[in-house]
N, C-alpha and C. Protein backbone atom coordinates (compact mmCIF):
# COMPACT_ATOMS: atom_id res chain seq x y z
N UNK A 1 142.02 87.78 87.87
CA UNK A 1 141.40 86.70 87.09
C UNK A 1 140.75 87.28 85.84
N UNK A 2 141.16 86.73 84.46
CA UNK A 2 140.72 87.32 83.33
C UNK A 2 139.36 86.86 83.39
N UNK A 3 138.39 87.70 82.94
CA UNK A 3 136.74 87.90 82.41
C UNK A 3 136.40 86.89 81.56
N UNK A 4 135.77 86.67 81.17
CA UNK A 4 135.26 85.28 79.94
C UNK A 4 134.31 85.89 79.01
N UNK A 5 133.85 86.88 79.53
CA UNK A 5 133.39 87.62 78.31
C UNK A 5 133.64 89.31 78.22
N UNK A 6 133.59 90.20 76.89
CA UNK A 6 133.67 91.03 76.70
C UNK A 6 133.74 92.13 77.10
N UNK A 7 132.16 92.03 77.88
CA UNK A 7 131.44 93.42 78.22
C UNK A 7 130.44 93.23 79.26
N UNK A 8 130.73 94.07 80.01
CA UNK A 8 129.48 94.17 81.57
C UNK A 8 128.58 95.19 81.90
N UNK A 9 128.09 95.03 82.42
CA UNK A 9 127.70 96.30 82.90
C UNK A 9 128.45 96.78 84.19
N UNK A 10 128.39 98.24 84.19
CA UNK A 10 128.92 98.75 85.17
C UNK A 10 127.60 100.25 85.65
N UNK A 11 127.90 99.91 87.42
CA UNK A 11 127.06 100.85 88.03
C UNK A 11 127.77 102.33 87.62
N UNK A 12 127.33 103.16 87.30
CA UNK A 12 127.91 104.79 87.43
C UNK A 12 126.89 105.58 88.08
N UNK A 13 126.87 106.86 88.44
CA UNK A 13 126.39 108.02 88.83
C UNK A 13 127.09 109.39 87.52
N UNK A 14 126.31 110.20 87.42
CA UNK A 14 126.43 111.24 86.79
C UNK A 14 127.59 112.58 88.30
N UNK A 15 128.61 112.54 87.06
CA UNK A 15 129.78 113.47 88.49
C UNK A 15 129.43 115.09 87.85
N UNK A 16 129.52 115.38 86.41
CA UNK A 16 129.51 116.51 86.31
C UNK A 16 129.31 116.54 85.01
N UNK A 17 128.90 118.13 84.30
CA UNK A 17 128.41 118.15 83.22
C UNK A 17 129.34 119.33 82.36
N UNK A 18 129.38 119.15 81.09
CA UNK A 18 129.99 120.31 80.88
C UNK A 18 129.55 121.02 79.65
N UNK A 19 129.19 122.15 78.63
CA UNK A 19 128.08 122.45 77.76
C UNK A 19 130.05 122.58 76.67
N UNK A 20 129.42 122.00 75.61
CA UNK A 20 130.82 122.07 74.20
C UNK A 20 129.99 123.01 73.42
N UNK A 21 128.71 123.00 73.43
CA UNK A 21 128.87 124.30 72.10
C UNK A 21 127.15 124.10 72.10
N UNK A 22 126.43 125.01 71.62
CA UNK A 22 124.82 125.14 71.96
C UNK A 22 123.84 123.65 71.43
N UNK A 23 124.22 122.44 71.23
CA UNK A 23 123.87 121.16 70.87
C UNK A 23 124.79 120.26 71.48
N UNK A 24 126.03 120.49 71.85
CA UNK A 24 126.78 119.30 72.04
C UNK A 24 127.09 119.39 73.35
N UNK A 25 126.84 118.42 74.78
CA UNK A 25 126.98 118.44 75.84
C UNK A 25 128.25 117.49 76.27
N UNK A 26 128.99 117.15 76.97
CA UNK A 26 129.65 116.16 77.66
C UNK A 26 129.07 116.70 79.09
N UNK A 27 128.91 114.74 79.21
CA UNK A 27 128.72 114.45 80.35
C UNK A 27 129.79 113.27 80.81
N UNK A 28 130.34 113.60 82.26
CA UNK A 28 131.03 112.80 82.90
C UNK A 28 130.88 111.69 83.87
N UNK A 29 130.73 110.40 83.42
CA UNK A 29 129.99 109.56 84.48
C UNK A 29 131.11 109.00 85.45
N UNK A 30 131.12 108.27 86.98
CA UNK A 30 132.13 108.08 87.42
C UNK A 30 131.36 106.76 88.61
N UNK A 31 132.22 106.13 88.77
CA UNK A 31 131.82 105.55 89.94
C UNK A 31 133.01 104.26 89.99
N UNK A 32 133.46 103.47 91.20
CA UNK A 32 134.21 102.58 91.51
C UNK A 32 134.52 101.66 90.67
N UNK A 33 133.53 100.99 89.72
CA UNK A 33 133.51 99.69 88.87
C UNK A 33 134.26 100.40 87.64
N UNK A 34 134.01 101.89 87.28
CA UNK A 34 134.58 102.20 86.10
C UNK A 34 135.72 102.34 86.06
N UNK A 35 136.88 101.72 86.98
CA UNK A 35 138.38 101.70 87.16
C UNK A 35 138.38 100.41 86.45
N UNK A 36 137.42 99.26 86.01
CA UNK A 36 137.70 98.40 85.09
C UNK A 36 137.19 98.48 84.16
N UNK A 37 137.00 99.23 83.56
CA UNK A 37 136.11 99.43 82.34
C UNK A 37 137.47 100.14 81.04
N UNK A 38 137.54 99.22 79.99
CA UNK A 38 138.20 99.67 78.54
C UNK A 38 137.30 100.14 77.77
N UNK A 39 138.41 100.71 76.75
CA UNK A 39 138.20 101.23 75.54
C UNK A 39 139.29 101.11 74.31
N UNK A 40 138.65 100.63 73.12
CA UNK A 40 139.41 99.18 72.49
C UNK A 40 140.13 100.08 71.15
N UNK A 41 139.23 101.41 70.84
CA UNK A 41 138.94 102.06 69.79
C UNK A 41 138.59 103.61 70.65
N UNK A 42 139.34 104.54 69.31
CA UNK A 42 138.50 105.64 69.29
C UNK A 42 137.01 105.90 68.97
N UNK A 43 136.16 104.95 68.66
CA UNK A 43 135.05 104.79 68.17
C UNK A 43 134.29 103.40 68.81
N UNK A 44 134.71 103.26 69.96
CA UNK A 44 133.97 102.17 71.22
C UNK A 44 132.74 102.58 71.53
N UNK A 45 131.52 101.63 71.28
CA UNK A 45 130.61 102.35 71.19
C UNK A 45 130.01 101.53 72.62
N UNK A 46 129.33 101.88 73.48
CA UNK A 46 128.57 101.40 74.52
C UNK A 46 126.94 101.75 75.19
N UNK A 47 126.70 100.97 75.72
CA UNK A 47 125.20 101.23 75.72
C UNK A 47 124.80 101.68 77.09
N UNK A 48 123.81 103.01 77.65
CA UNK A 48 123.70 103.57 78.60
C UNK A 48 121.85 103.24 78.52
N UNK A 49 122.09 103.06 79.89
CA UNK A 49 120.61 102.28 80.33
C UNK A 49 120.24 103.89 81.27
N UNK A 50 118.95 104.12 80.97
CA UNK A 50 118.44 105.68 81.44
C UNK A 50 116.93 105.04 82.29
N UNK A 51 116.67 106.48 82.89
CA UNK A 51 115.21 105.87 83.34
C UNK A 51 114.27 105.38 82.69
N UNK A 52 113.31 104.39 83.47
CA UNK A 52 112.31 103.97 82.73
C UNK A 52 111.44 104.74 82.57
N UNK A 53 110.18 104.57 81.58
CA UNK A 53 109.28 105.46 81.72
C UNK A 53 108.50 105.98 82.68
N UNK A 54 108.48 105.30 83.87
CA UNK A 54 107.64 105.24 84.88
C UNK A 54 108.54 105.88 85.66
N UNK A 55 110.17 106.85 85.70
CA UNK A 55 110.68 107.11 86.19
C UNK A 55 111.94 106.60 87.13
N UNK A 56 112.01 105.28 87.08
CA UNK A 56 112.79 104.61 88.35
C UNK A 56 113.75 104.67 87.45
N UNK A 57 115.46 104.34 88.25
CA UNK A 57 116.70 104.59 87.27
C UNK A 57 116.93 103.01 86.93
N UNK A 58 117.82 102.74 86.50
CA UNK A 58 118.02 101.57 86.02
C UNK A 58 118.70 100.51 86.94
N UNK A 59 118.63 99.88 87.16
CA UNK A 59 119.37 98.35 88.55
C UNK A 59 119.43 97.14 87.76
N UNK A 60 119.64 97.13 86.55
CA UNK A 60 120.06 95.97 86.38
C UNK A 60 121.20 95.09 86.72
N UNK A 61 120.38 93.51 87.04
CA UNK A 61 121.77 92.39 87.46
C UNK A 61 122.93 92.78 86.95
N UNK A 62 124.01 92.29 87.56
CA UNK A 62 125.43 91.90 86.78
C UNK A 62 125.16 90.50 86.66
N UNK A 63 125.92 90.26 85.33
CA UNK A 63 126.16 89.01 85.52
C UNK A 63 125.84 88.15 84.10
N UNK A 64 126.07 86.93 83.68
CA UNK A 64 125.73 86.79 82.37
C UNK A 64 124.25 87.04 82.32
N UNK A 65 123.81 86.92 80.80
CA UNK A 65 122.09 86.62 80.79
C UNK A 65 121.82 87.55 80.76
N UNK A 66 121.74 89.03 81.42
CA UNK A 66 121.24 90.34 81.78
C UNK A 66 120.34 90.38 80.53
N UNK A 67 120.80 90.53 79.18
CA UNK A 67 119.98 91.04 78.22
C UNK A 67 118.16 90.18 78.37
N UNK A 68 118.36 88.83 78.83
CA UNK A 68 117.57 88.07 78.61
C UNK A 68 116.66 88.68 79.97
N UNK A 69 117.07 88.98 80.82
CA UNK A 69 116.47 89.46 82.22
C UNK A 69 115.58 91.04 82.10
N UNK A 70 116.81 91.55 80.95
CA UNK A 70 116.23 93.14 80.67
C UNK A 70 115.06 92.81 79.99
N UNK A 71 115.31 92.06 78.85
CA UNK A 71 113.56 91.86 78.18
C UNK A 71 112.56 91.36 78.57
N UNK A 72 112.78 90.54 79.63
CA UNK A 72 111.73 90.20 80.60
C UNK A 72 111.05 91.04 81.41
N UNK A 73 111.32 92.51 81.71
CA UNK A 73 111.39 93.34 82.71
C UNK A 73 109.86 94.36 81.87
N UNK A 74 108.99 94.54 82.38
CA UNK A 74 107.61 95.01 81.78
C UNK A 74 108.38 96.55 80.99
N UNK A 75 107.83 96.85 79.92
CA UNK A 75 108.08 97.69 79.68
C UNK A 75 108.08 98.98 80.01
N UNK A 76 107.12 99.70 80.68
CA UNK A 76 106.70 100.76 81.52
C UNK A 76 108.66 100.76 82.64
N UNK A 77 108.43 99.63 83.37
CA UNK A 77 109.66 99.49 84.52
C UNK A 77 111.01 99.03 83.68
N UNK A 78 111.23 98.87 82.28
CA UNK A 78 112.40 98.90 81.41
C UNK A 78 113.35 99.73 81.71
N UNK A 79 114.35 99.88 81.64
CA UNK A 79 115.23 101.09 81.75
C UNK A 79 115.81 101.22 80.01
N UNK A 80 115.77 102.30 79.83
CA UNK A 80 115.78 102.85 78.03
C UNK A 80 117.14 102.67 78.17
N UNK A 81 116.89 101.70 76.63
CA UNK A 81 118.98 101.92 76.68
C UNK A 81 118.91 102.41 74.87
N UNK A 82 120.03 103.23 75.19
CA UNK A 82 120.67 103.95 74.02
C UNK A 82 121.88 103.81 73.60
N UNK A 83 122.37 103.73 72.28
CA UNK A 83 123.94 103.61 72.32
C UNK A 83 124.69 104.90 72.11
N UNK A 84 126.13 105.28 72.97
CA UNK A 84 126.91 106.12 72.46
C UNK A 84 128.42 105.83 72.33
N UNK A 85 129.34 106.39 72.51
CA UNK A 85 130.92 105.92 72.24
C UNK A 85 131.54 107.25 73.05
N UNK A 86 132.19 106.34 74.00
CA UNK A 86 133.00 106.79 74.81
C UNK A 86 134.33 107.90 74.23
N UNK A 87 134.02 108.87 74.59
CA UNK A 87 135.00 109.85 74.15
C UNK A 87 136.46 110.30 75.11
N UNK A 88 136.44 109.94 76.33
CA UNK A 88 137.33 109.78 76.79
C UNK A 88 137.16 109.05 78.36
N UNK A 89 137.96 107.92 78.28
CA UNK A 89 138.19 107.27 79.71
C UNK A 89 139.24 107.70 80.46
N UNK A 90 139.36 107.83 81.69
CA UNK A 90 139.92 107.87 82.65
C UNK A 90 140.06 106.63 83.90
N UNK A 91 140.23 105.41 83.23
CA UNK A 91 139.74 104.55 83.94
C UNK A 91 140.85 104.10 85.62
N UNK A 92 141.69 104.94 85.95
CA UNK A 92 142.42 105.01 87.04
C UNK A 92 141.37 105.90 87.86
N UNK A 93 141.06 107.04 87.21
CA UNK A 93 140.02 107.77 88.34
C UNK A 93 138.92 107.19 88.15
N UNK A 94 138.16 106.54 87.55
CA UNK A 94 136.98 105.85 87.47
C UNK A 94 136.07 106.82 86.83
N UNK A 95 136.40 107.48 85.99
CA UNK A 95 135.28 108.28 85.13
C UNK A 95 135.75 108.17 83.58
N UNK A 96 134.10 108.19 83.19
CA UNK A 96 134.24 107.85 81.22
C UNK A 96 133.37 109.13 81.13
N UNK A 97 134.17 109.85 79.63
CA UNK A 97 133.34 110.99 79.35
C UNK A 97 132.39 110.92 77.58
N UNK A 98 131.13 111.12 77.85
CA UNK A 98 130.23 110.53 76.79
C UNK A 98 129.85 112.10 76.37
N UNK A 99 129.66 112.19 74.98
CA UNK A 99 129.60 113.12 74.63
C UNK A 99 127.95 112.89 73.68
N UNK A 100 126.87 114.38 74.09
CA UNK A 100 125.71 113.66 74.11
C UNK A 100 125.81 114.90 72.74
N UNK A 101 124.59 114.67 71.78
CA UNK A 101 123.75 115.66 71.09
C UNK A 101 122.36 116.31 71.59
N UNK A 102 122.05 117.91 72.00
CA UNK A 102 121.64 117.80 72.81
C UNK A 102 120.34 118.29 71.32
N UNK A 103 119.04 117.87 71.58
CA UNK A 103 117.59 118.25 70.49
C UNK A 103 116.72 118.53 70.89
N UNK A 104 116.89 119.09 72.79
CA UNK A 104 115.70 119.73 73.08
C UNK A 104 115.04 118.40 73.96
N UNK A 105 114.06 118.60 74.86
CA UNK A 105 112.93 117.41 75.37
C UNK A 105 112.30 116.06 74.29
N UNK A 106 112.58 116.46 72.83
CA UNK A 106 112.00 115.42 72.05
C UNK A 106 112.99 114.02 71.92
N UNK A 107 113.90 113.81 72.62
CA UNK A 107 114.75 112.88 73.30
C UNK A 107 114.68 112.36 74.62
N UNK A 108 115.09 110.64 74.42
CA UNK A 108 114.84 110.67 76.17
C UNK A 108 116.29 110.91 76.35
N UNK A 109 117.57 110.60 75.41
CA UNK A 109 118.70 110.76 75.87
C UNK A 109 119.20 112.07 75.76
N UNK A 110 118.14 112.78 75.29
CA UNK A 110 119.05 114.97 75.29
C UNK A 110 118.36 115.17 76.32
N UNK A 111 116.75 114.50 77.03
CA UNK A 111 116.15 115.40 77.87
C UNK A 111 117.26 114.71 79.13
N UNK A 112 117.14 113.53 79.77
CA UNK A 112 117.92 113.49 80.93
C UNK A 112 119.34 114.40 80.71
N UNK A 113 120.39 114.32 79.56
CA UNK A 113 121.24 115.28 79.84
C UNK A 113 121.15 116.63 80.49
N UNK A 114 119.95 116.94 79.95
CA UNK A 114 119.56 118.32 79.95
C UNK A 114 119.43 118.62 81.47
N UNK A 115 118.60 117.89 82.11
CA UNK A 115 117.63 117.91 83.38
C UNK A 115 118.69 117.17 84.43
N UNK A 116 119.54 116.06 84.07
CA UNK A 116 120.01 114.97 84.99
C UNK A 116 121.04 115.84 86.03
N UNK A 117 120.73 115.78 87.68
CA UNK A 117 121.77 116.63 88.44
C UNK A 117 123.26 115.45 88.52
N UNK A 118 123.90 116.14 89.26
CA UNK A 118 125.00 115.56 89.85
C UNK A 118 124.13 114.42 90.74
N UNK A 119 125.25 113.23 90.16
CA UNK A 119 124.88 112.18 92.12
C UNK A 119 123.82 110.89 91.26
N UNK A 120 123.04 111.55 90.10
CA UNK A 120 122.16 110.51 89.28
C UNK A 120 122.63 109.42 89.01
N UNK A 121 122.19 108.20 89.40
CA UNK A 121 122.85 106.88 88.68
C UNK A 121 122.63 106.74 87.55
N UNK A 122 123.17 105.97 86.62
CA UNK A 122 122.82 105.31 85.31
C UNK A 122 123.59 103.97 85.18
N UNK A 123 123.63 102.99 84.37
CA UNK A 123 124.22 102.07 84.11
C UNK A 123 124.94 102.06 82.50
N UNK A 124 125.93 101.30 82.49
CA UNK A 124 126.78 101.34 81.41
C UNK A 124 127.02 99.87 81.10
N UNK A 125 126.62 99.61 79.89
CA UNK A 125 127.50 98.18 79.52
C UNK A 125 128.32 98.65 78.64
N UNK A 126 129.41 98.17 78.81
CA UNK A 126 131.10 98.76 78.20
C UNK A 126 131.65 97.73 78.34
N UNK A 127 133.25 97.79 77.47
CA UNK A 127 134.04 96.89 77.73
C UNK A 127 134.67 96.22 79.06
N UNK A 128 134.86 95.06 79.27
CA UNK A 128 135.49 94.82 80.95
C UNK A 128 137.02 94.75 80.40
N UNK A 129 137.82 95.28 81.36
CA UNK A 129 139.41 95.46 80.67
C UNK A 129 139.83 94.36 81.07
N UNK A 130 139.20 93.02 82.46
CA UNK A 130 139.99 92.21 82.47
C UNK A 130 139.53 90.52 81.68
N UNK A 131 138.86 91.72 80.41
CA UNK A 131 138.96 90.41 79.02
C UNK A 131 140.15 90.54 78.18
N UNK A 132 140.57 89.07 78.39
CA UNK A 132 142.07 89.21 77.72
C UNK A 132 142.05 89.19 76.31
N UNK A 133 141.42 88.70 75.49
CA UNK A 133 141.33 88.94 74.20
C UNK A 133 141.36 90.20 73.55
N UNK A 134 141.93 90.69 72.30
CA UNK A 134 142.52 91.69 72.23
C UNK A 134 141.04 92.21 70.97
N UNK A 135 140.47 91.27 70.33
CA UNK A 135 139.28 92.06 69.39
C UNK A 135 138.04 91.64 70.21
N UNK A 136 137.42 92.32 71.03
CA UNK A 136 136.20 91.79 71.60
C UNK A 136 135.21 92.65 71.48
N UNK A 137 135.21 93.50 70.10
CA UNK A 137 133.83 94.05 68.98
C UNK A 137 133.83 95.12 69.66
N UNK A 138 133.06 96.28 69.11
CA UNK A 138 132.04 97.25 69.58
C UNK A 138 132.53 97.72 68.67
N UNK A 139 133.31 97.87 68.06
CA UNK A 139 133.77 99.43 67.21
C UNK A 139 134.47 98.73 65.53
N UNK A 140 134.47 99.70 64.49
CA UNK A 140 134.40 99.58 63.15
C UNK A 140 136.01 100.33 62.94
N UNK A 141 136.73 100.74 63.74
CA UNK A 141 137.60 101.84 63.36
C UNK A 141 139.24 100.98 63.79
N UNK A 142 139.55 100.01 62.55
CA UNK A 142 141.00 99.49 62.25
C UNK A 142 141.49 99.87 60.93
N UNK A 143 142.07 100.53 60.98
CA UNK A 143 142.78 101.30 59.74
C UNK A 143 143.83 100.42 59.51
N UNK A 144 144.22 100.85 58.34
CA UNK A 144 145.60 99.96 58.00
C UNK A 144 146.69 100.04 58.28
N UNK A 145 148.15 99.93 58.65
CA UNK A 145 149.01 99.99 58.94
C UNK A 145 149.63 101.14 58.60
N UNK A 146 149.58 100.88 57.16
CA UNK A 146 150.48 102.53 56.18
C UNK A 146 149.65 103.62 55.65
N UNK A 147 148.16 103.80 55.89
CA UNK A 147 147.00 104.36 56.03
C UNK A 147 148.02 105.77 55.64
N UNK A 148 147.24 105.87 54.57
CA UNK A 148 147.73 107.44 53.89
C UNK A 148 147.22 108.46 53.19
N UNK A 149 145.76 108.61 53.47
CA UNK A 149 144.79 109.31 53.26
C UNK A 149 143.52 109.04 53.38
N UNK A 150 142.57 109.59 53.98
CA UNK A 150 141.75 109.74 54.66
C UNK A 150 140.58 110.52 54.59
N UNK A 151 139.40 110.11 53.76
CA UNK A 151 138.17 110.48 53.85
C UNK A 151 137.35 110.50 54.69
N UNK A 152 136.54 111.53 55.80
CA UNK A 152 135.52 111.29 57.33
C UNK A 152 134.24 112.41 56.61
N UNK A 153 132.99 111.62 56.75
CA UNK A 153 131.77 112.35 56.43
C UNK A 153 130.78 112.17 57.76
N UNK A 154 130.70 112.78 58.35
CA UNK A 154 129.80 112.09 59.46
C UNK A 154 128.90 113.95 60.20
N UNK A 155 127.69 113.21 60.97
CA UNK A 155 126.87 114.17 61.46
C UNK A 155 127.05 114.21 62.69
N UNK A 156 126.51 115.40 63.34
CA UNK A 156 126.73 115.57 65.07
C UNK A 156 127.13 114.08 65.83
N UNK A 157 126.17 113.46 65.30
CA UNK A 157 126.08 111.74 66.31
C UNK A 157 127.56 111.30 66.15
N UNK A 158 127.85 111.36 65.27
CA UNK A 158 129.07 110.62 64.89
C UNK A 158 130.87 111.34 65.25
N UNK A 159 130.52 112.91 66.12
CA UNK A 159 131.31 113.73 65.90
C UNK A 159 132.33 112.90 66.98
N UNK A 160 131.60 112.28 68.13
CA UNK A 160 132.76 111.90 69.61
C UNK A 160 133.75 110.56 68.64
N UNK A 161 133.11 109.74 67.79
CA UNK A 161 133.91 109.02 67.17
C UNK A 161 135.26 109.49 66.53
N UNK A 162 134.44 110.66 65.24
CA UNK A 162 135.50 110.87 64.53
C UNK A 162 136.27 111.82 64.68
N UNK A 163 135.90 112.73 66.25
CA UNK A 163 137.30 113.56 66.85
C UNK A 163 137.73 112.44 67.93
N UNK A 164 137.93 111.50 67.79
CA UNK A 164 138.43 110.57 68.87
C UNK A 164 139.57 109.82 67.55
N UNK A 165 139.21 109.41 66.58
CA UNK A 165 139.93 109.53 65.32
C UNK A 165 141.04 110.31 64.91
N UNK A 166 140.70 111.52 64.88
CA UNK A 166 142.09 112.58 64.49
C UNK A 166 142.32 112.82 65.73
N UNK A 167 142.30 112.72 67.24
CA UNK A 167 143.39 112.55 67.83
C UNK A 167 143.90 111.51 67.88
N UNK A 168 143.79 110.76 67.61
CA UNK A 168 144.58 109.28 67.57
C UNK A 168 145.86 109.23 66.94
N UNK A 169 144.98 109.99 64.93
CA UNK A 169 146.03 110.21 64.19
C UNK A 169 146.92 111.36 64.26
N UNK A 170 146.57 112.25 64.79
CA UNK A 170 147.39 113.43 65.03
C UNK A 170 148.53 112.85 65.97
N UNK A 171 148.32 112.02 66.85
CA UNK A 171 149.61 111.65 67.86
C UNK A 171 150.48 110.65 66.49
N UNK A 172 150.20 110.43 65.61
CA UNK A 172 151.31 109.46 64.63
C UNK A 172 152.51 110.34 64.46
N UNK A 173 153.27 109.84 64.48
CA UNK A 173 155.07 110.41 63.38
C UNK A 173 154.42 111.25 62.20
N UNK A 174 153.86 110.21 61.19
CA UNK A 174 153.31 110.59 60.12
C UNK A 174 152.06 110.05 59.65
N UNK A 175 151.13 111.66 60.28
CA UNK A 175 149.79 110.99 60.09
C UNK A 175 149.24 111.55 58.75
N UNK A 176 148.35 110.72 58.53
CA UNK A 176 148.44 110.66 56.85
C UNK A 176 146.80 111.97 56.32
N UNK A 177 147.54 112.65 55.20
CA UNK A 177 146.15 113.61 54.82
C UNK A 177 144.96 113.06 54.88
N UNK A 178 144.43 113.94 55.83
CA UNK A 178 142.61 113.67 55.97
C UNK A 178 141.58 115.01 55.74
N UNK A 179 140.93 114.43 54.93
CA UNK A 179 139.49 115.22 54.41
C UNK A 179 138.94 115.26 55.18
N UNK A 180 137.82 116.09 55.98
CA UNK A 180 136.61 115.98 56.32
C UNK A 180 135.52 116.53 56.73
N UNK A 181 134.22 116.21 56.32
CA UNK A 181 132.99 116.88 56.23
C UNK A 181 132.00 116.67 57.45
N UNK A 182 132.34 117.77 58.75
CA UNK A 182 131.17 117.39 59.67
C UNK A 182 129.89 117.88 59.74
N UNK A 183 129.06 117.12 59.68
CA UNK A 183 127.65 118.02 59.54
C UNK A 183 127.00 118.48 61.22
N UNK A 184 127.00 119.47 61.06
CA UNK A 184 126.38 120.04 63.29
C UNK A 184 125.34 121.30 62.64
N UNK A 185 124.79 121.12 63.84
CA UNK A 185 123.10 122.35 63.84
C UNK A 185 123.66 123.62 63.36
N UNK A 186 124.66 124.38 63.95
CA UNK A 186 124.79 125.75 63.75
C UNK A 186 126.48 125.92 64.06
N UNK A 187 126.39 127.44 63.29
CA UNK A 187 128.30 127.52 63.44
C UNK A 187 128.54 127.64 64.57
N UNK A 188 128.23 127.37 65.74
CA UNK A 188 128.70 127.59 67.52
C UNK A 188 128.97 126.25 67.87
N UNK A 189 128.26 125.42 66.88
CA UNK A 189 128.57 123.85 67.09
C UNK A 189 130.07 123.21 66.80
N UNK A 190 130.89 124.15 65.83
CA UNK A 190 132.13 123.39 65.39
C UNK A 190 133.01 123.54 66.32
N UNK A 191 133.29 122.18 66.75
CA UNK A 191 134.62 122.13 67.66
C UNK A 191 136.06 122.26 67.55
N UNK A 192 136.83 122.38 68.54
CA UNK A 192 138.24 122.43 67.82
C UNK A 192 138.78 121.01 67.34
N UNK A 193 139.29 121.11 66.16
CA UNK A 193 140.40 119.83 66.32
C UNK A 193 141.77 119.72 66.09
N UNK A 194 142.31 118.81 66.06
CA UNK A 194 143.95 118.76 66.29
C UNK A 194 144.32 119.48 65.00
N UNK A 195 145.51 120.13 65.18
CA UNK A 195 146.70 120.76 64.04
C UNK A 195 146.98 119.90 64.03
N UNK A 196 147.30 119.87 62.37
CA UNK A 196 147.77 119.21 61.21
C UNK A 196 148.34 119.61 59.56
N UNK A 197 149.39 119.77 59.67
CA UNK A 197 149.12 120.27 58.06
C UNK A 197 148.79 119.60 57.00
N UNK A 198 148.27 118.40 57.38
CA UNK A 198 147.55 117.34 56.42
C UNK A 198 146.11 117.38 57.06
N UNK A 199 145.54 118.09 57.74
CA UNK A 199 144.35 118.28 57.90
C UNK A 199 143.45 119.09 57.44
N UNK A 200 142.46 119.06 56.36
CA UNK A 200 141.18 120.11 55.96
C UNK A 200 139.67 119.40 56.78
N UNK A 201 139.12 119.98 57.58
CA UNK A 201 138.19 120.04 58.00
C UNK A 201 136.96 121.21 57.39
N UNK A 202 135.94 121.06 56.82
CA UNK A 202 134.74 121.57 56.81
C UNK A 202 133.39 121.34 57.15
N UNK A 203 132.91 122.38 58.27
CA UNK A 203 132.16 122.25 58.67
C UNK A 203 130.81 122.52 58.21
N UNK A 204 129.48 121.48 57.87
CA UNK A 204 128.72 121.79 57.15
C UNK A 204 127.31 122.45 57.93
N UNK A 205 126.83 123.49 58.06
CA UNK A 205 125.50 124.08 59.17
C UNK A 205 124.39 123.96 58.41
N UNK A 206 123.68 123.07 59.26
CA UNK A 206 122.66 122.81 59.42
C UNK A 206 121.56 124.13 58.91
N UNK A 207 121.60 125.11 59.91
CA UNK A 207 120.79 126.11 60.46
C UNK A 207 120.93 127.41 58.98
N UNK A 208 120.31 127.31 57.86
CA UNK A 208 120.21 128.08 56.80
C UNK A 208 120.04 129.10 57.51
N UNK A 209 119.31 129.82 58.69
CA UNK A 209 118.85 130.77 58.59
C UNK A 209 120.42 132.14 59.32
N UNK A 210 121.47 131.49 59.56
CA UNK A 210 122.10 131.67 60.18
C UNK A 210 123.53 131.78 59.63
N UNK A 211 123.63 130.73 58.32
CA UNK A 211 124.66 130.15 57.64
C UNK A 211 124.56 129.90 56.35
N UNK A 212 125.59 130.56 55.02
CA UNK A 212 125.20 130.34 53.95
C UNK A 212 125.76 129.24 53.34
N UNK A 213 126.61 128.64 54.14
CA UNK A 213 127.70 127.25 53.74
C UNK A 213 128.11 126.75 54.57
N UNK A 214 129.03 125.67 54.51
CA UNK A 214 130.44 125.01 55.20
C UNK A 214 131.22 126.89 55.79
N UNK A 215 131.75 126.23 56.84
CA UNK A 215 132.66 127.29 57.77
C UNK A 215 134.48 126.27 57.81
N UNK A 216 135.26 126.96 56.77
CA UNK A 216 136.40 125.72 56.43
C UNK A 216 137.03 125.70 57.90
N UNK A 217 137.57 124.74 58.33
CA UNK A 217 138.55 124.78 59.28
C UNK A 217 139.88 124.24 59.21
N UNK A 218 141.00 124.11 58.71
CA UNK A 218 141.95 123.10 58.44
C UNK A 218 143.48 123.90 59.58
């Protein structure tokens, strides 16, 4: 039976963690409900509900209304929601992989990465896959048909989007020359991305004390 609206929440637990480079973490969330859960875009962005301040994890209803139920909920016993974009689903095994920026304890969403074990619940509102409508929002990233060059400027936050991007385009026949400028903390931060011979990547570091420029990558 098709959904009537968009996006739900879904229960997860934290399955496993994995460190990408001295700031950038993936974390793998998994649990039963996430075998229905889409992703519309390389740049699907969804919202992860964390502990409240008072410590308890998040239990919010399913069901319509939720938002109206969450703001009702005292703030102290709130569960913090943050947005990120799903960097890779697996939605047959029931795990989505979110790719965090990690800044130390002065975050509530780098400190739980940091600290959160295996087995931790969290909640996810994400797409439900059995909404039949084919544009049902979250994401900015529809290119054009004959799309033939390609400008990307973006910072750490933005990196799970726009390497979710050039693999997209890297799987084309003919994917079209792309520029681009990622800004990350330090040179241990630059990740790999797809071969291309229409690809220049430069990476811009943060960390002067370490780095006198961009580190090119193409």
């Amino acid at each position: 039976m098709a959904s009537a609206t968009p996006y739900k929440i879904f229960d997860a637990v934290l399955r496993h963690k994995k460190a990408l480079s001295p700031h950038l973490m993936r974390v793998t969330l998994a649990g039963p409900m996430v075998t229905e859960m889409a992703t519309r875009a390389p740049n699907q962005r969804v919202k992860l509900f964390f502990p409240a301040v008072e410590g308890s994890p998040a239990r919010l209803a399913h069901g319509d209304g939720w938002y109206a139920r969450y703001r009702s909920i005292p703030v102290a016993q709130r569960p913090a929601m943050r947005t990120y974009t799903i960097r890779h689903l697996r939605a047959e095994q029931g795990e989505v992989d979110i790719d965090f920026v990690l800044h130390g304890e002065t975050g509530l969403a780098s400190r739980w990465a940091i600290h959160a074990a295996a087995g931790e619940p969290i909640q996810i509102f994400a797409p439900d896959s059995q909404f039949s409508a084919q544009d049902a929002g979250g994401f900015e990233w529809k290119p054009p048909q004959q799309l033939k060059h390609l400008l990307m400027v973006t910072d750490a936050t933005a990196l799970p989007a726009a390497l979710g991007i050039l693999d997209e385009l890297a799987a084309l026949a003919v994917p079209p020359l792309i520029q681009a400028f990622f800004e990350v903390d330090s040179v241990d931060d630059a990740l790999p991305v797809p071969d291309g011979p229409g690809l220049a990547v430069e990476w811009l570091i943060r960390d002067h004390a370490t780095a006198t420029g961009g580190c090119a990558n193409t």
